[in-house]
C-alpha atoms as a PDB file:
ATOM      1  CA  UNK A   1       0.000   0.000   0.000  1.00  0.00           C
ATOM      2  CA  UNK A   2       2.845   2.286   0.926  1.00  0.00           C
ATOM      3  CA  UNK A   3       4.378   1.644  -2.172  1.00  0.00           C
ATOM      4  CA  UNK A   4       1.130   2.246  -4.716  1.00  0.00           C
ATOM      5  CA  UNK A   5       1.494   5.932  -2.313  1.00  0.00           C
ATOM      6  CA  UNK A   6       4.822   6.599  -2.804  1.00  0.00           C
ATOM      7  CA  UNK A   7       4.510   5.784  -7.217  1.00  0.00           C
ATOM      8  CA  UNK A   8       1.486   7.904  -7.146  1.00  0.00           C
ATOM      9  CA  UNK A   9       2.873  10.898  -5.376  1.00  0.00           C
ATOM     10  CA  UNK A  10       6.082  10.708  -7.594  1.00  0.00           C
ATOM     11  CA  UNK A  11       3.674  10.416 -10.690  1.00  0.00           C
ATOM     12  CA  UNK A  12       1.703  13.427  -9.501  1.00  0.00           C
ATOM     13  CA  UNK A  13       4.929  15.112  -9.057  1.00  0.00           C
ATOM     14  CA  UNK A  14       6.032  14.868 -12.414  1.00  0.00           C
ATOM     15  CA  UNK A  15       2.749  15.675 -13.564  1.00  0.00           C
ATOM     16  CA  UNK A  16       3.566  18.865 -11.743  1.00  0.00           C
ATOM     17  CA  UNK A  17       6.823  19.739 -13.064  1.00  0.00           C
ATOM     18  CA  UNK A  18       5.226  18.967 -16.011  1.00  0.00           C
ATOM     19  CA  UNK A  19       2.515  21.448 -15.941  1.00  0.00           C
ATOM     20  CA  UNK A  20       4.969  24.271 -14.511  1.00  0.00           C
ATOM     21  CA  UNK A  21       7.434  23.470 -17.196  1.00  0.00           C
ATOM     22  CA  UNK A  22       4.639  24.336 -19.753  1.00  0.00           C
ATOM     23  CA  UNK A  23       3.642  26.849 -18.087  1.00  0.00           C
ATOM     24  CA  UNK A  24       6.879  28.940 -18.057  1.00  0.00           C
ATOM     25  CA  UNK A  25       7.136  28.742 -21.453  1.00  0.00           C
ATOM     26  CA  UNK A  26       3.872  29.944 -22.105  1.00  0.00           C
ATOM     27  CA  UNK A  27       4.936  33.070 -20.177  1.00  0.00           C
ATOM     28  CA  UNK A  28       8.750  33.433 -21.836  1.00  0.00           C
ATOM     29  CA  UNK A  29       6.463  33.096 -24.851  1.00  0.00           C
ATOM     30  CA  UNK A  30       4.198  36.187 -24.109  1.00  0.00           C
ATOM     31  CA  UNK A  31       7.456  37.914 -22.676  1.00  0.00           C
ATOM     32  CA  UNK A  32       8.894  37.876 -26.076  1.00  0.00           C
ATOM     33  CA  UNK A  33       5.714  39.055 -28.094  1.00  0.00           C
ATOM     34  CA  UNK A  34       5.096  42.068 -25.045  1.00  0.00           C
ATOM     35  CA  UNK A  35       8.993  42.742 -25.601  1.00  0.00           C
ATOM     36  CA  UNK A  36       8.230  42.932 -29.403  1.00  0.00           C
ATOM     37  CA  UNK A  37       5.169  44.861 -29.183  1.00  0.00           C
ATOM     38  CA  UNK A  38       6.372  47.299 -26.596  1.00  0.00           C
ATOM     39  CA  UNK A  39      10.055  47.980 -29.492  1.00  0.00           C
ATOM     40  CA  UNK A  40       7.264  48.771 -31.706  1.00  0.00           C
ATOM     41  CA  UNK A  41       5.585  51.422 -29.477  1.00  0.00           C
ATOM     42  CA  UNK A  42       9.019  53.075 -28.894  1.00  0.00           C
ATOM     43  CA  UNK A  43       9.844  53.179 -32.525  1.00  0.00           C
ATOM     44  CA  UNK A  44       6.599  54.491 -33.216  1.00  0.00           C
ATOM     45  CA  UNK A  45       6.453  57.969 -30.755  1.00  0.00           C
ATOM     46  CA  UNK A  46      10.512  58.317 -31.161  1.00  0.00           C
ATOM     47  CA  UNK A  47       9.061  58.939 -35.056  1.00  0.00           C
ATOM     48  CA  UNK A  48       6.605  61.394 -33.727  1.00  0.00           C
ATOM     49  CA  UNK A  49       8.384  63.100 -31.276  1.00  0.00           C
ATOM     50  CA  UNK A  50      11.441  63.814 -34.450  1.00  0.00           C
ATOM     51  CA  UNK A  51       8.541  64.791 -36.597  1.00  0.00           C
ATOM     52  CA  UNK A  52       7.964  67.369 -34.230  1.00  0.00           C
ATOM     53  CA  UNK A  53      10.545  68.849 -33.392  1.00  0.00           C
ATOM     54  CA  UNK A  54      11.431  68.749 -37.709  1.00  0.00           C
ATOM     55  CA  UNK A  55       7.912  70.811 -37.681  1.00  0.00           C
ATOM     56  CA  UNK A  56       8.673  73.086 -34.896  1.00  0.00           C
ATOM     57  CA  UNK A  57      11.941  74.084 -36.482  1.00  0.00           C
ATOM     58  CA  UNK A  58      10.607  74.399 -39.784  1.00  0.00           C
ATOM     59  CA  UNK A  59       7.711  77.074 -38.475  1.00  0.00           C
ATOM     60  CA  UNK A  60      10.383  78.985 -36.444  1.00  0.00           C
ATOM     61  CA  UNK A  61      12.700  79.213 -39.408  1.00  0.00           C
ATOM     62  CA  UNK A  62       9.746  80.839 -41.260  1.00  0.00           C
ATOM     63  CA  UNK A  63       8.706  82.884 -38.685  1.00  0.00           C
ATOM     64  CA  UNK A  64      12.438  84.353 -38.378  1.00  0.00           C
ATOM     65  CA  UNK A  65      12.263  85.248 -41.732  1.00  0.00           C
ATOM     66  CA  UNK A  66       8.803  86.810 -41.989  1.00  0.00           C
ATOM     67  CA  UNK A  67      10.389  89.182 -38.801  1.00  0.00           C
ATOM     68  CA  UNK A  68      13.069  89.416 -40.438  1.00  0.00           C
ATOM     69  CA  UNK A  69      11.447  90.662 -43.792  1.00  0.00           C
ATOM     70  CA  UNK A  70       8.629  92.412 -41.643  1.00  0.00           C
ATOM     71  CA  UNK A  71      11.325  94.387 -40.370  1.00  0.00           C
ATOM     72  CA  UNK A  72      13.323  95.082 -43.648  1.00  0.00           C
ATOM     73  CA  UNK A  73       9.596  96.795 -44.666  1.00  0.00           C
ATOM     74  CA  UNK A  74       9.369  99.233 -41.577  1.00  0.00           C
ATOM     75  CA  UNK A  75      12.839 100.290 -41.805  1.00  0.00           C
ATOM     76  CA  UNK A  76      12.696 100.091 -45.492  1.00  0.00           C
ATOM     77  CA  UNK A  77       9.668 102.901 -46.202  1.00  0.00           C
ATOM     78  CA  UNK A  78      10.622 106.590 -46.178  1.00  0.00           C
END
């Protein structure tokens, strides 16, 4: 009787270690696509944030000149 125990417990053990096993590669698994995913989300707003700061110097640049011409006019007329 002891010994039908002692093979069941060991079988329900490796049924165990089994299960865990599986079970941390499930969740490496999703680690990797989250990892992925989460790349994609920084490659996407380090594209937006350069956009914007391309658009922010663009406007400045042609709101220097506009001054600068606005200026030119004032200074110009007599």
């Amino acid at each position: 009787m002891d010994i039908e125990l002692e093979a069941e417990g060991e079988a329900s053990g490796a049924s165990l270690r089994a299960a865990l096993g599986a079970w941390q590669n499930e969740l490496r698994e999703r680690e990797g696509r989250l990892e992925a995913k989460l790349d994609g989300f920084k490659a996407d707003i380090m594209r937006r944030v350069f956009l914007l700061i391309l658009g922010t110097l663009i406007l400045n640049i042609v709101v220097i000149f506009g001054v600068i011409f606005g200026l030119v006019n004032l200074v110009g007329s007599d």
